[in-house]
Protein backbone atom coordinates (compact mmCIF):
# COMPACT_ATOMS: atom_id res chain seq x y z
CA UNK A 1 -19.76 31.11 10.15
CA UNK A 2 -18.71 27.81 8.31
CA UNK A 3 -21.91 26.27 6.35
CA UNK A 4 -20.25 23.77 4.80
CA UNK A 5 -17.61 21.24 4.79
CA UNK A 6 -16.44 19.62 1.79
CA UNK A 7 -13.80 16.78 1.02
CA UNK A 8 -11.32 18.23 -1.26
CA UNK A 9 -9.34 15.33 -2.85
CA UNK A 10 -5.50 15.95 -3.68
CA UNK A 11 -3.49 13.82 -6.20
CA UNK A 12 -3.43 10.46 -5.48
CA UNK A 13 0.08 8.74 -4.83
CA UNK A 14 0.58 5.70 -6.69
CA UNK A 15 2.90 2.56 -5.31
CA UNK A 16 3.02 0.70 -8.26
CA UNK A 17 6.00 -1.46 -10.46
CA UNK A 18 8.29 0.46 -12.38
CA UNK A 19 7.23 -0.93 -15.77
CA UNK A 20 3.55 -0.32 -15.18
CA UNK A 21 1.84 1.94 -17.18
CA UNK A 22 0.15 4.25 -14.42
CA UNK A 23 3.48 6.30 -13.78
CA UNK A 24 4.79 5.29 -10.03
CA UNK A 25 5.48 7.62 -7.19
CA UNK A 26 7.16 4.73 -5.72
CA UNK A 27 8.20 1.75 -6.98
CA UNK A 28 6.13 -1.25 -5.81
CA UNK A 29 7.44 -4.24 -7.39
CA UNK A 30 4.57 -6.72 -5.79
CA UNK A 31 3.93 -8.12 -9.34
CA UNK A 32 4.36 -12.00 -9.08
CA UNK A 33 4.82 -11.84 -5.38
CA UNK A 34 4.66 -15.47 -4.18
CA UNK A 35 2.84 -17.19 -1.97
CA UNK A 36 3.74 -16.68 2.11
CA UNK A 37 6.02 -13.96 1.30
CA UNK A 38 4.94 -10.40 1.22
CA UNK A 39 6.66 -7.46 -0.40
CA UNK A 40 7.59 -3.35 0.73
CA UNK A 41 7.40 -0.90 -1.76
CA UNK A 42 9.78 2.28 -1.87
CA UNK A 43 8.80 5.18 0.54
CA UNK A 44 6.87 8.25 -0.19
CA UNK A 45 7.55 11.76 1.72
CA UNK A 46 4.42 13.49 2.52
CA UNK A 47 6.71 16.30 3.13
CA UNK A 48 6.61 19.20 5.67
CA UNK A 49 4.24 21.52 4.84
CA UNK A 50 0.58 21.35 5.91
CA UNK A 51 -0.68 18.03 4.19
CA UNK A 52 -3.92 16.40 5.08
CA UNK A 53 -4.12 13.65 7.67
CA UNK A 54 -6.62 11.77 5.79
CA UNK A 55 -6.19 9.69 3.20
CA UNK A 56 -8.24 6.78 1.10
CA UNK A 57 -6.83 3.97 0.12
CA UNK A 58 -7.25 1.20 -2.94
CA UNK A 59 -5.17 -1.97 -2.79
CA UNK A 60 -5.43 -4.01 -5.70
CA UNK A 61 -4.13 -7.56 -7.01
CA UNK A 62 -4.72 -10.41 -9.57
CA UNK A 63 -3.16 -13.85 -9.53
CA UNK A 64 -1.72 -16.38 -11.78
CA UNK A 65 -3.45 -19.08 -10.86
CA UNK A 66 -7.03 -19.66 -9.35
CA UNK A 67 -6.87 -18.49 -6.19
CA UNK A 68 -8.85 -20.05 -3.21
CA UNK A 69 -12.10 -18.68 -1.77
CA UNK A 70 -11.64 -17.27 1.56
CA UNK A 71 -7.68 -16.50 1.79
CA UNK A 72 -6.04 -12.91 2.44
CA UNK A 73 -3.54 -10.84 1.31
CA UNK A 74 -2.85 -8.58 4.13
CA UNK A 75 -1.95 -4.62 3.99
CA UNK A 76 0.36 -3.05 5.80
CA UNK A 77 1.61 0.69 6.44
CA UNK A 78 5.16 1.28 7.54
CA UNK A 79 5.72 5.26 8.36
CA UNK A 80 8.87 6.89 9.27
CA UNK A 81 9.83 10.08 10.27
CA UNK A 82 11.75 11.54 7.68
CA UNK A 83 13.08 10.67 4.36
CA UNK A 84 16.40 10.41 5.16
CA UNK A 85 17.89 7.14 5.46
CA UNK A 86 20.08 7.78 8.39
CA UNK A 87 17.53 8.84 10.88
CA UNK A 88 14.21 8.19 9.13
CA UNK A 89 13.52 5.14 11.71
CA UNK A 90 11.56 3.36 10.00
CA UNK A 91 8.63 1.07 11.92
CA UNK A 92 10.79 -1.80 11.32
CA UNK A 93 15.01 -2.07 9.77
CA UNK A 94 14.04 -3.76 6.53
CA UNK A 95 14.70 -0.32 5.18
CA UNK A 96 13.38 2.42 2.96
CA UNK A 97 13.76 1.17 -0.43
CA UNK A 98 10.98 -1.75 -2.86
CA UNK A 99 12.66 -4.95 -1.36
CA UNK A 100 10.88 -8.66 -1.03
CA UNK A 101 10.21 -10.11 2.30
CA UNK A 102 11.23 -13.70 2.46
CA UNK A 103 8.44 -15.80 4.95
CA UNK A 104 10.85 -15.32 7.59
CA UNK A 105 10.58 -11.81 7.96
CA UNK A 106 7.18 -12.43 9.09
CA UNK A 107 8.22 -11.01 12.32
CA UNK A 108 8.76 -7.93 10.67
CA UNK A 109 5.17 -7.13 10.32
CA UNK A 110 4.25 -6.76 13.98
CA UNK A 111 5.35 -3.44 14.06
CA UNK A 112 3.76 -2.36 11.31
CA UNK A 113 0.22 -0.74 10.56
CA UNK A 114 -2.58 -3.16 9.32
CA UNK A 115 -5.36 -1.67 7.41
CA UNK A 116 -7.15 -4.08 5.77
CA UNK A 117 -6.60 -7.42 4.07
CA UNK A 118 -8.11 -8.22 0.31
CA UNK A 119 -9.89 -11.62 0.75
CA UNK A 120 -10.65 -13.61 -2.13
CA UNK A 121 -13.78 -13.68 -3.17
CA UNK A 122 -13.68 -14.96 -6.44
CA UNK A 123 -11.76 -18.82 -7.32
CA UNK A 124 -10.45 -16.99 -10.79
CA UNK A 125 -7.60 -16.40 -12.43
CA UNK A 126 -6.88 -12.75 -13.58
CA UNK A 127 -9.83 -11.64 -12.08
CA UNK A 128 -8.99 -8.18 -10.14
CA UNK A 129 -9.55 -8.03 -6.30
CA UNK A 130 -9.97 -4.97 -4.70
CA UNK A 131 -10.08 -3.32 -1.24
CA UNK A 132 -10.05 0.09 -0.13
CA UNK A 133 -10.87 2.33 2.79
CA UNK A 134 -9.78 5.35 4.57
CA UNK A 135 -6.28 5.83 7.06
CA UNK A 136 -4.89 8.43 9.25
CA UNK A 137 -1.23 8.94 8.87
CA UNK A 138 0.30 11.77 11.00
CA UNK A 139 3.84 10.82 9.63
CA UNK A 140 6.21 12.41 7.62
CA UNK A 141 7.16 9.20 5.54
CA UNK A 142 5.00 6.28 4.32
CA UNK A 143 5.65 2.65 2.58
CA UNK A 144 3.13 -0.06 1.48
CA UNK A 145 3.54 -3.79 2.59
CA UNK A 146 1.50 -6.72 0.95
CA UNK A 147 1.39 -9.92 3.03
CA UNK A 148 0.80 -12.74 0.69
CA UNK A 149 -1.15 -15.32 2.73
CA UNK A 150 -2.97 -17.04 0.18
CA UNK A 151 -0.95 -20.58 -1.47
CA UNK A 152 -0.90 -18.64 -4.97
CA UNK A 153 1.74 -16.33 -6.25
CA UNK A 154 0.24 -12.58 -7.91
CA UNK A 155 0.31 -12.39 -11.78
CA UNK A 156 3.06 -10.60 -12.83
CA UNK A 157 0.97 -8.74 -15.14
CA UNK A 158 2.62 -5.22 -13.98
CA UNK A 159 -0.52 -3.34 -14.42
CA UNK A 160 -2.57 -5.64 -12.29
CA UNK A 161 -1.17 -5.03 -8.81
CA UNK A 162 -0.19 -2.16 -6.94
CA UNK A 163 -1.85 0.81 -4.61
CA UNK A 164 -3.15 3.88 -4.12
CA UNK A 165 -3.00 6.76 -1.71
CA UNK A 166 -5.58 10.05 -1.90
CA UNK A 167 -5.06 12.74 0.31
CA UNK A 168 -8.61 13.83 0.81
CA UNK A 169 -8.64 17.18 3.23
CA UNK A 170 -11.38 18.53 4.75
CA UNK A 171 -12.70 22.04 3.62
CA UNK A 172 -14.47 24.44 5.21
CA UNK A 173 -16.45 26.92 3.22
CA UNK A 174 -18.46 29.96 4.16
């Protein structure tokens, strides 16, 4: 009989720029994204095998300028279900590869998943802003969207903005 159960991280998944120095396992070029725009990054596939449903999350960002108090930069999930261009089916047809959203794309996020927003809590410059939490994804294929609602662009500091997947399994031990 089971006496305990234990969360057994996996290797995180990182959605960062090219050029940053954490090594990317998709390409999230978010660095300098401007103000009411948002940005996708490339997709990830979680493959077929048994993979863990849950996974944490870190979203993280710094801008250029001083930011102010109280505005958001919303995250988004996009899933798909399969890797394959073709007949992934993506939540939405802006594709599967990093691209920019221009503001009028906005519409574009209402099929996606929100889950969470990083609000500024702090009027500084290059001061890092963080959020992070926990997600569900049942999917085969997942992308990250930022949503930059704030009136102040992201440094494009390439180290300074990006995300972070964990798939963190239960395990149950005897």
């Amino acid at each position: 009989m089971p006496n305990l159960i234990n969360r057994n991280r996996e290797a995180t998944k990182w959605f960062v720029p090219a050029a940053a120095t954490q090594a990317e396992d998709a390409i999230f070029e978010v660095d300098g994204l401007g103000a009411g725009a948002g940005h996708q990054s490339g997709q990830i596939d979680l493959g077929e095998a048994a993979v863990a449903a849950i996974h944490q999350w870190v979203a993280f960002v710094q801008f250029a300028a001083t930011p102010i108090l109280g505005q958001i930069i919303d995250i988004y999930l996009k899933y798909a279900c399969n890797s394959g261009s073709a007949t992934a089916h993506p939540d939405n047809d802006v594709g599967t590869s990093d691209t920019a959203m221009a503001a009028g794309t906005i519409a574009k996020l209402d099929n996606l998943h929100h889950i969470g927003s990083i609000k500024v809590d702090e009027a500084a410059a290059d001061t890092e802003m963080v959020r992070s939490g926990t997600v569900e994804i049942r999917a085969r294929a997942v992308q990250v969207v930022f949503w930059n609602r704030t009136a102040d662009a992201l440094t494009t500091d390439v180290n300074e903005n990006g995300f972070s997947l964990s798939p963190a399994p239960d395990e149950i031990q005897d």
